[in-house]
Protein backbone atom coordinates (compact mmCIF):
# COMPACT_ATOMS: atom_id res chain seq x y z
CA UNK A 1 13.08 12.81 29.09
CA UNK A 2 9.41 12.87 27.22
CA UNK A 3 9.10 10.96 24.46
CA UNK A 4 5.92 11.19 22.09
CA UNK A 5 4.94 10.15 18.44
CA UNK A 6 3.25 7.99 16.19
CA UNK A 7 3.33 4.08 15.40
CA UNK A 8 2.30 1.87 12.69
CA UNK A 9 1.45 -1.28 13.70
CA UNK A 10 0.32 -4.89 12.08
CA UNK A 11 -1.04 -7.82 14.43
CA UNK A 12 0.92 -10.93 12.30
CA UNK A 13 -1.14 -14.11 13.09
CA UNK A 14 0.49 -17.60 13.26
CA UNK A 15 0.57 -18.70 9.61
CA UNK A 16 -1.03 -22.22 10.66
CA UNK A 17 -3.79 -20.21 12.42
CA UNK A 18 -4.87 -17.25 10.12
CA UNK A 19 -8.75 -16.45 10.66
CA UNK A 20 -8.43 -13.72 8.07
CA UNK A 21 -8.56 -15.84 4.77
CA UNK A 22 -8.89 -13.31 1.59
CA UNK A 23 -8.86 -10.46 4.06
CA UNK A 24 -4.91 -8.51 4.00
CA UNK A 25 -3.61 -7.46 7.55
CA UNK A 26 -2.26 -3.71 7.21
CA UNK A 27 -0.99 -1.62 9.49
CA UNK A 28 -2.56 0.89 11.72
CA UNK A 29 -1.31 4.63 12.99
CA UNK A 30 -1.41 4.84 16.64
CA UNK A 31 0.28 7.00 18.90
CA UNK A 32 3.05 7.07 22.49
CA UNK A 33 3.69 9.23 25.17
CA UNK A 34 5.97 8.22 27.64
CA UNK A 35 9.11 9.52 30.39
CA UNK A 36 12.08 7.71 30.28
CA UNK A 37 15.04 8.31 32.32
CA UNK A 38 18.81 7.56 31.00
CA UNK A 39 21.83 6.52 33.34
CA UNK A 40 24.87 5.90 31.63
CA UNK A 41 24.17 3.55 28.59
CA UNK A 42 20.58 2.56 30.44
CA UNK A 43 17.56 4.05 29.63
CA UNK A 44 14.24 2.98 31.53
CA UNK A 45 10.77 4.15 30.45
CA UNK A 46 7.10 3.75 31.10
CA UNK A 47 4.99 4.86 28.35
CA UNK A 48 1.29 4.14 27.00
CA UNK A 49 1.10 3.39 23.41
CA UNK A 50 -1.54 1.68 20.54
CA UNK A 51 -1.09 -0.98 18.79
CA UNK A 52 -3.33 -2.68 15.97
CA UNK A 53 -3.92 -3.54 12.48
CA UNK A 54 -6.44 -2.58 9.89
CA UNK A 55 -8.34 -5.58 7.59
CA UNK A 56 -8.85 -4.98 4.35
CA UNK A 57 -10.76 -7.00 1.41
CA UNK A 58 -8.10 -7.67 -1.23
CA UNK A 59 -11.02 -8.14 -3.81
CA UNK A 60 -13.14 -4.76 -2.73
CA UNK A 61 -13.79 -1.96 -4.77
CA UNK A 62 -13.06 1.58 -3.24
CA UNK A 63 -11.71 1.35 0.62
CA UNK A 64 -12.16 -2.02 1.01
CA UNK A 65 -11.54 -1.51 4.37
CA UNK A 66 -13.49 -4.31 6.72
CA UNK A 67 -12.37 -3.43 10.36
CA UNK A 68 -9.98 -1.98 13.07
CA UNK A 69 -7.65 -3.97 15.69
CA UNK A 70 -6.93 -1.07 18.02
CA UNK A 71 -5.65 -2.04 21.53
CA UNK A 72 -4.03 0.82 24.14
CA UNK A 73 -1.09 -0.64 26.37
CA UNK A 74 0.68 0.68 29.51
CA UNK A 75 4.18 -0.55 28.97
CA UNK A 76 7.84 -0.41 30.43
CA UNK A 77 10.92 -0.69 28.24
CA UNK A 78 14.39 -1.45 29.24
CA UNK A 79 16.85 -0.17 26.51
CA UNK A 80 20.83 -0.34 26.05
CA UNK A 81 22.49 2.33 24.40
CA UNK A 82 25.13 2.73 22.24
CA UNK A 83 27.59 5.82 20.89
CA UNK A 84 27.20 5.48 16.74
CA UNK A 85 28.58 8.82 16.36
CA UNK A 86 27.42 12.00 14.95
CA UNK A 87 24.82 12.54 17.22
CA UNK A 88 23.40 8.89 17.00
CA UNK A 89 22.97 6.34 19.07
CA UNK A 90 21.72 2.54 18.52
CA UNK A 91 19.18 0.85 20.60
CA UNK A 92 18.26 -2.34 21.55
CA UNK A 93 16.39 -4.39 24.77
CA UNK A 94 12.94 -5.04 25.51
CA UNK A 95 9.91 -3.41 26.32
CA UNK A 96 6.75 -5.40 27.65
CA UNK A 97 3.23 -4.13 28.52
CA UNK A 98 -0.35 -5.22 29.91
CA UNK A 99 -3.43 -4.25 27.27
CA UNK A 100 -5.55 -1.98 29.37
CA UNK A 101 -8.34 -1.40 26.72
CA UNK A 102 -9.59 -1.14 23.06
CA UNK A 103 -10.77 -3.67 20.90
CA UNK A 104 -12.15 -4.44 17.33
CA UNK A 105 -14.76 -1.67 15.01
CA UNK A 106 -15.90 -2.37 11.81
CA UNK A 107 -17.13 0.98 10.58
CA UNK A 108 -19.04 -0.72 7.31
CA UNK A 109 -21.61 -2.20 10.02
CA UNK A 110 -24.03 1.56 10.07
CA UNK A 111 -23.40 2.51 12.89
CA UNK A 112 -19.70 1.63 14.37
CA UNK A 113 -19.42 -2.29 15.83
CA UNK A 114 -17.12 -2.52 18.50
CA UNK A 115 -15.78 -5.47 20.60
CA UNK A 116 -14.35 -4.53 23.86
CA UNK A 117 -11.64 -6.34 25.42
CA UNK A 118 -11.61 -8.67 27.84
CA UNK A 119 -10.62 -6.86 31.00
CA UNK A 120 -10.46 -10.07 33.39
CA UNK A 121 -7.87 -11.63 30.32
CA UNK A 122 -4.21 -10.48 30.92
CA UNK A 123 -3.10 -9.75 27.58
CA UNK A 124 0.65 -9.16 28.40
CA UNK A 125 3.12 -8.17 25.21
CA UNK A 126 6.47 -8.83 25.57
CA UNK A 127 9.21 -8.25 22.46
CA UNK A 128 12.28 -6.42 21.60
CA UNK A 129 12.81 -3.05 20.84
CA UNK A 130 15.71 -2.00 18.46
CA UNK A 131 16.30 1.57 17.12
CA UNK A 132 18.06 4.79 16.84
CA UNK A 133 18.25 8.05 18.52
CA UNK A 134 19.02 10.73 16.91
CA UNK A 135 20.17 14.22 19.01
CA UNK A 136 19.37 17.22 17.10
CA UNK A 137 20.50 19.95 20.34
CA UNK A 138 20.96 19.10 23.84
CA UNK A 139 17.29 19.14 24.35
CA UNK A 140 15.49 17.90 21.06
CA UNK A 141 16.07 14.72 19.53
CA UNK A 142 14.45 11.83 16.87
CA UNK A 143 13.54 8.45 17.50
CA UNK A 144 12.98 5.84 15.17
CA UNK A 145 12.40 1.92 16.46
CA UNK A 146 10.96 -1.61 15.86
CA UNK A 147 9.11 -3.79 18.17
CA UNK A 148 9.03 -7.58 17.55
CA UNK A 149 6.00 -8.71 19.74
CA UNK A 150 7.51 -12.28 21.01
CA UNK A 151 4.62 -13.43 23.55
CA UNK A 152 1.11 -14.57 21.74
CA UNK A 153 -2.11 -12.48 22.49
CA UNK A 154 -5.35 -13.81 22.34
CA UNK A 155 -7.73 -12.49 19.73
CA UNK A 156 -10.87 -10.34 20.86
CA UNK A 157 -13.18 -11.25 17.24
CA UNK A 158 -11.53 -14.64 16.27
CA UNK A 159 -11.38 -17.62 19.17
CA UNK A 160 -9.03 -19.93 19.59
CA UNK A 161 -6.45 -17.55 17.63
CA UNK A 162 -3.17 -16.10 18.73
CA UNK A 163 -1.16 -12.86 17.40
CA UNK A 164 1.30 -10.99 17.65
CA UNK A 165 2.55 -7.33 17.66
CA UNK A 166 4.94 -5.86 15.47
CA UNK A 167 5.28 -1.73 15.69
CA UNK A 168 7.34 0.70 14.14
CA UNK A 169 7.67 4.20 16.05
CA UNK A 170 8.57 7.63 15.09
CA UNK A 171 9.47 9.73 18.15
CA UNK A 172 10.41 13.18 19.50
CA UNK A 173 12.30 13.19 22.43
CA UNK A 174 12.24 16.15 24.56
CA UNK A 175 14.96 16.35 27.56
CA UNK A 176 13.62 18.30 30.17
CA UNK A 177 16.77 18.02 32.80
CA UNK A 178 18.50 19.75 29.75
CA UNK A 179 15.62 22.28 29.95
CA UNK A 180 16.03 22.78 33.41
CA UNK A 181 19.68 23.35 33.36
CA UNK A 182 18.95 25.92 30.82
CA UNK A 183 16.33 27.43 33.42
CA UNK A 184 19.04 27.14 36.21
CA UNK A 185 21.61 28.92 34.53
CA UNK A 186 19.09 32.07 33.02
CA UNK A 187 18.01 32.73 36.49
CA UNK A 188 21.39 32.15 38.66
CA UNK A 189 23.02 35.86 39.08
């Protein structure tokens, strides 16, 4: 199965270690593509995804907006699923991934600041995934889901600081094995 769509995502900080003072943490539109593959109630997927948060000055005038968390992940999720009826099905397991690039922009600074990540820093994300499929034919289908980052990240722009992820996704599953069934059957004689 393909999967693909859009998240909005917020890095939450640790309340007793909040860099951001006046500035508001927002979320951020990203977007995944992945392949799963189901058997029985299990589906298992690899899929690369961005996550983030926008920073925004509470007290600006206009935009306000100061700067860009956007980090790109290769993850694997392990998901159990269950019958809800009419076409849906609940969701729930984990899904945990290494950071394999991005960083922080700030596009008020003329021309765009960026901060790379630090490639030689494992930045693994770990959390649970809950959700809800929802089966429109045999081939298309809707996903909507939350991810609860559980493991603390290390912050590119503010040292000594640890975050977390927390994601909500909007998917479109596409079964191909239903496709090629289809395929099969159009060209048998």
């Amino acid at each position: 199965t393909l999967t693909g769509g859009y998240n909005m995502s917020k890095i939450k900080f640790k309340d007793d270690n909040n860099p951001l003072g006046n500035l508001d943490n927002e979320y951020k539109g990203g977007f995944n593509i992945g392949l799963e593959k189901h058997a029985g109630n299990l589906i298992v997927g690899a899929s690369f995804l961005q996550r983030g948060s926008k920073l925004k000055d509470s007290y600006s005038f206009g935009s306000g907006i100061v700067g860009y968390d956007s980090y790109n992940y290769g993850a694997a999720h392990l998901l159990f699923s269950t019958n809800l009826g009419y076409g849906f099905k609940g969701l729930g397991g984990v899904q945990a991934g290494l950071r394999i690039g991005g960083g922080y922009s700030n596009p008020n600074a003329g021309t765009e600041y960026v901060t790379k990540s630090d490639a030689t820093a494992l930045n693994f994300d770990a959390g649970l995934m809950l959700g809800a499929n929802y089966m429109i034919n045999k081939r298309i289908g809707l996903r909507a889901s939350y991810y609860l980052g559980l493991t603390d990240l290390s912050s590119d722009v503010f040292y000594n600081t640890n975050y977390k992820n927390n994601t909500f996704g909007f998917s479109v599953l596409v079964n191909t094995s239903a496709s090629l069934a289809n395929l099969k059957a159009q060209i048998a004689p």
